[in-house]
Structure formats: structure tokens, C-alpha cells
C-alpha atoms as a PDB file:
ATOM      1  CA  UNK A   1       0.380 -10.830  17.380  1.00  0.00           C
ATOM      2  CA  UNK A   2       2.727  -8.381  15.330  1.00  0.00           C
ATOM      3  CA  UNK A   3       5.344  -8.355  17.702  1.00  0.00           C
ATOM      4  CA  UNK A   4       7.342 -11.011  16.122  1.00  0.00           C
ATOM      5  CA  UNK A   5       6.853  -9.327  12.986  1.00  0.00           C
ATOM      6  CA  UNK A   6       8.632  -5.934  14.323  1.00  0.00           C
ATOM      7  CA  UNK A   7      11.502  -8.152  16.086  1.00  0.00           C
ATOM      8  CA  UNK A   8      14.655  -6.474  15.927  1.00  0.00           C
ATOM      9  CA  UNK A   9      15.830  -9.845  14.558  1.00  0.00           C
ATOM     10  CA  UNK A  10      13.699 -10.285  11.981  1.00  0.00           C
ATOM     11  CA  UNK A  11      13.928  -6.288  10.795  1.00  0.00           C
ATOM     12  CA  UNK A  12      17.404  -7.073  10.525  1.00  0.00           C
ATOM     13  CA  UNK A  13      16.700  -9.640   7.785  1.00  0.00           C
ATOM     14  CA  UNK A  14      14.633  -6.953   5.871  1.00  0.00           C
ATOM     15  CA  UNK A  15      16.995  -4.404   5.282  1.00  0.00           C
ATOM     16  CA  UNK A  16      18.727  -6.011   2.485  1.00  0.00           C
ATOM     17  CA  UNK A  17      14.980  -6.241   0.722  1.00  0.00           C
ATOM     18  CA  UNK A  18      14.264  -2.409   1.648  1.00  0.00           C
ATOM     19  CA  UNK A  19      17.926  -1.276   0.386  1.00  0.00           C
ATOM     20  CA  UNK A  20      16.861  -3.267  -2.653  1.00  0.00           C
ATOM     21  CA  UNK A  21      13.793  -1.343  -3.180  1.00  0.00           C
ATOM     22  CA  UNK A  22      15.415   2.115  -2.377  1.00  0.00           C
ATOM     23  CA  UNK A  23      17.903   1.238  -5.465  1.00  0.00           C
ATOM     24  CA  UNK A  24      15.573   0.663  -7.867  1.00  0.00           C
ATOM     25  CA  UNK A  25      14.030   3.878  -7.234  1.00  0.00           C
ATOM     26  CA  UNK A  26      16.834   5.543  -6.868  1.00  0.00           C
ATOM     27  CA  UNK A  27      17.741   3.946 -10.608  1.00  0.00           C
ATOM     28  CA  UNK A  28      13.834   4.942 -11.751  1.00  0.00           C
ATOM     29  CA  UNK A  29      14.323   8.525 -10.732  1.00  0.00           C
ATOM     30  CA  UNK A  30      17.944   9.309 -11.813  1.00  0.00           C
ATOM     31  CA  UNK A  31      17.391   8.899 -15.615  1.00  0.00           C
ATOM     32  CA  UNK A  32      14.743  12.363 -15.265  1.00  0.00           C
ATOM     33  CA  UNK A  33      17.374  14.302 -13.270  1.00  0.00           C
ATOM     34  CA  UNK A  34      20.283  14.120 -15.777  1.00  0.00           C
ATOM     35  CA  UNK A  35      19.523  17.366 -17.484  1.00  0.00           C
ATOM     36  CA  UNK A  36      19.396  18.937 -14.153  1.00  0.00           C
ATOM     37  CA  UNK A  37      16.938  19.892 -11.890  1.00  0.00           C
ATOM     38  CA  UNK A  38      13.483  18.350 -12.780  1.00  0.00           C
ATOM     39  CA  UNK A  39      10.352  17.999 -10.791  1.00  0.00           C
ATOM     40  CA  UNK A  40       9.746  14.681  -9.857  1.00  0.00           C
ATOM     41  CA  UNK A  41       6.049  13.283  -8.160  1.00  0.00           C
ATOM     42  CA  UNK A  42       7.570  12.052  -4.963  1.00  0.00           C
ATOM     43  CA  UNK A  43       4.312  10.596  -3.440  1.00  0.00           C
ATOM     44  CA  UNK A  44       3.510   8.584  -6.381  1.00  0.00           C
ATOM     45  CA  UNK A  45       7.021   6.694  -5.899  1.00  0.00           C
ATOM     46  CA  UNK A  46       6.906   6.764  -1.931  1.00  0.00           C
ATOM     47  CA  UNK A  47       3.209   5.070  -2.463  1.00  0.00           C
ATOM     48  CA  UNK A  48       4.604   2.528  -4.665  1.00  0.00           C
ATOM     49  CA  UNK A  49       7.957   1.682  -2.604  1.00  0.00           C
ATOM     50  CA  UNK A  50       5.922   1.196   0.106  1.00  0.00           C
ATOM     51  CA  UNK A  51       3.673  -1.479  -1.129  1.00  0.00           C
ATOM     52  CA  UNK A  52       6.269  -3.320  -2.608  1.00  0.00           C
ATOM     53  CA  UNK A  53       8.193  -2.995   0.725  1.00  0.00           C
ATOM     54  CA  UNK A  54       4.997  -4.449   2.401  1.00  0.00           C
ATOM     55  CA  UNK A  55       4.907  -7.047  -0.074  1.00  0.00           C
ATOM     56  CA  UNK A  56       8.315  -8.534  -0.576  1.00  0.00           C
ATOM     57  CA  UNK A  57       8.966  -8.389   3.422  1.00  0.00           C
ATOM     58  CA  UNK A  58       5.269  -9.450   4.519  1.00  0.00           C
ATOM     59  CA  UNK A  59       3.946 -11.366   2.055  1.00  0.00           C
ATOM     60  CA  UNK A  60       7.296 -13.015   0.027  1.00  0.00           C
ATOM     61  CA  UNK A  61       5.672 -11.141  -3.213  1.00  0.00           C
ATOM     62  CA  UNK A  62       6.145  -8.209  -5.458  1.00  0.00           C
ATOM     63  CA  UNK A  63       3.321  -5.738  -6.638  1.00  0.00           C
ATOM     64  CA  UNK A  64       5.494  -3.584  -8.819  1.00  0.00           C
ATOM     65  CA  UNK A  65       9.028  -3.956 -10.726  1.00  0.00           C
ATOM     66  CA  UNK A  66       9.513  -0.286  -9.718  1.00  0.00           C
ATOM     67  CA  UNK A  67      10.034   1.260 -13.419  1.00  0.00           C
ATOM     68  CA  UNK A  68       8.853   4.307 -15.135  1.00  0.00           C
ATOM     69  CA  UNK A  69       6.070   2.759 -17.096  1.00  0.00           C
ATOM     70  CA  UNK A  70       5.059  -0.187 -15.618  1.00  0.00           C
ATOM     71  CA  UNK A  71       1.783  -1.123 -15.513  1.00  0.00           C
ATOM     72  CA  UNK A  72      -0.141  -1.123 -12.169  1.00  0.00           C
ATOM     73  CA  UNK A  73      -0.686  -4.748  -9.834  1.00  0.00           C
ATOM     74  CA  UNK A  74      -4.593  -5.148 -10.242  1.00  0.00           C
ATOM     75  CA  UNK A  75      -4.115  -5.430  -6.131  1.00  0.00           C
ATOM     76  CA  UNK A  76      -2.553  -1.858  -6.221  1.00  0.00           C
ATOM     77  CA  UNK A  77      -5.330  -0.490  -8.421  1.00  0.00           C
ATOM     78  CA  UNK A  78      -7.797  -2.950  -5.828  1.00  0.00           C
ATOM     79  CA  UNK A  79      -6.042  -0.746  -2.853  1.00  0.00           C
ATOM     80  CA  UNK A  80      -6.021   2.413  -4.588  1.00  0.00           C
ATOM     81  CA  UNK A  81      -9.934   2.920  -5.049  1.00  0.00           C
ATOM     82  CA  UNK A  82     -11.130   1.140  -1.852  1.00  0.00           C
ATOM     83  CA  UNK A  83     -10.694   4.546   0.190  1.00  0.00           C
ATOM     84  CA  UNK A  84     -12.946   5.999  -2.527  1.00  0.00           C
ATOM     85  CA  UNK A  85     -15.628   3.608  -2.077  1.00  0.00           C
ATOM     86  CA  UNK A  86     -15.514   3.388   1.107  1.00  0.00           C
ATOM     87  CA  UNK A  87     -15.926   7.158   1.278  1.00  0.00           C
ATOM     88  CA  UNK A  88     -19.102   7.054  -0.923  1.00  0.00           C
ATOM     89  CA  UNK A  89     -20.646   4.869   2.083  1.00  0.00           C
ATOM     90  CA  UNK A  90     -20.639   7.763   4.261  1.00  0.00           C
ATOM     91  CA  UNK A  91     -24.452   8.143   4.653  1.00  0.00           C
ATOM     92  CA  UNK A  92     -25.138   4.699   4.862  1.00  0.00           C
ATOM     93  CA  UNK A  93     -22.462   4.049   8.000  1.00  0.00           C
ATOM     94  CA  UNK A  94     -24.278   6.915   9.964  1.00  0.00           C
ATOM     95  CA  UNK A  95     -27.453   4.184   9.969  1.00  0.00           C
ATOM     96  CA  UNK A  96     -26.141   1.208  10.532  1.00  0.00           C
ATOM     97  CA  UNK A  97     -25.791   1.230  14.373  1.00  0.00           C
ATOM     98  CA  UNK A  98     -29.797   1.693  13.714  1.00  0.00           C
ATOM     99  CA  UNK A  99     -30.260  -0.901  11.189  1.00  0.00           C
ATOM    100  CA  UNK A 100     -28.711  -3.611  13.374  1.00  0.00           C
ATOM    101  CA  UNK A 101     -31.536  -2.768  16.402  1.00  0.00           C
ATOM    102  CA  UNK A 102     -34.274  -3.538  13.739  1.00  0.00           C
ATOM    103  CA  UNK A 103     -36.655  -6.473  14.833  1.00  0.00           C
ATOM    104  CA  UNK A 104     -36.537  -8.650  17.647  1.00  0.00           C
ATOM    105  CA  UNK A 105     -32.861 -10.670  18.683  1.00  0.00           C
ATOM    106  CA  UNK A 106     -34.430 -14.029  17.357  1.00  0.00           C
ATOM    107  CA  UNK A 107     -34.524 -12.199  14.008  1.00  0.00           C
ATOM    108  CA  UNK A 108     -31.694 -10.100  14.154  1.00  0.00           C
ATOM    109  CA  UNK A 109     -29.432 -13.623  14.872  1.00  0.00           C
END
């Protein structure tokens, strides 16, 4: 199902959208490093590049216009505390597999 996705052919077609992306955070970074050497949070930028890679190649749309202070997608803060939640539901994921055996198969259909 995602092979045609990873196709050489159609990967050829992306680059142009990730070299795109790379520039504009390559232009979002470069305005903090002009004094010299600066820190600079690295995973924050890698975490947005790659959903606006997987957005503007997969889905034809863009989360984020890649600037210092731009305001986040509501999808990206949708994405950003799922893993959160999800982790919260620790407890209740070790009982499932029991809660699904409850009652007889007429009522568990």
C-alpha cells in the first residue's frame, strides 16, 4: 500500500518541496547566528520540518510557514499532546484484553 508512495519516481518529485523546506529553515535559523556562535533548539525545528515535509509531500498542505514566531497548526498542537494522553491510559490498556472477555459473545457483539 505505501510502496507507490516511496517510488523512486515519485521521491524524485519531492525533493524540490524538501529543498524548499530545508531553505526556509536554513533562512529561520541564520538571523540568531549572525553575532556568532549561538545555541539554537535543533529538535524543535527538526520536529517542525518534518511535519511540514509530511504535509506538503503527503497531504498537498502546510502546517507551519516555518518562521521564528509563528503560531502553532491546531493539528500540530492536536499531534503534540496525543503521546501524552495516550500515556495517561497506561493502567487502563493493561485491562482491556480482560474487559473485552466480559459476558457472553451474544453480548460482547
Amino acid at each position: 500500500m505505501l510502496n507507490p508512495v516511496f517510488s523512486t519516481a515519485y521521491m524524485r518529485n519531492m525533493v524540490p518541496v524538501f529543498s524548499d523546506i530545508a531553505r526556509k529553515i536554513e533562512n529561520a535559523i541564520k538571523p540568531k547566528l549572525v553575532n556568532g556562535a549561538q545555541e539554537v533548539d535543533l529538535l524543535h525545528w527538526m520536529g517542525r520540518a518534518a511535519l511540514e515535509m509530511i504535509g506538503q509531500s503527503g497531504f498537498g498542505y502546510s502546517f507551519d510557514p516555518l518562521v521564528e514566531d509563528a503560531r502553532p497548526h491546531s493539528f500540530c498542537e492536536a499531534a503534540k499532546s496525543f503521546s501524552p494522553a495516550l500515556h495517561k491510559l497506561a493502567i487502563e490498556q493493561q485491562f482491556l484484553p480482560i474487559l473485552v472477555k466480559i459476558g457472553s459473545p451474544k453480548f460482547r457483539r
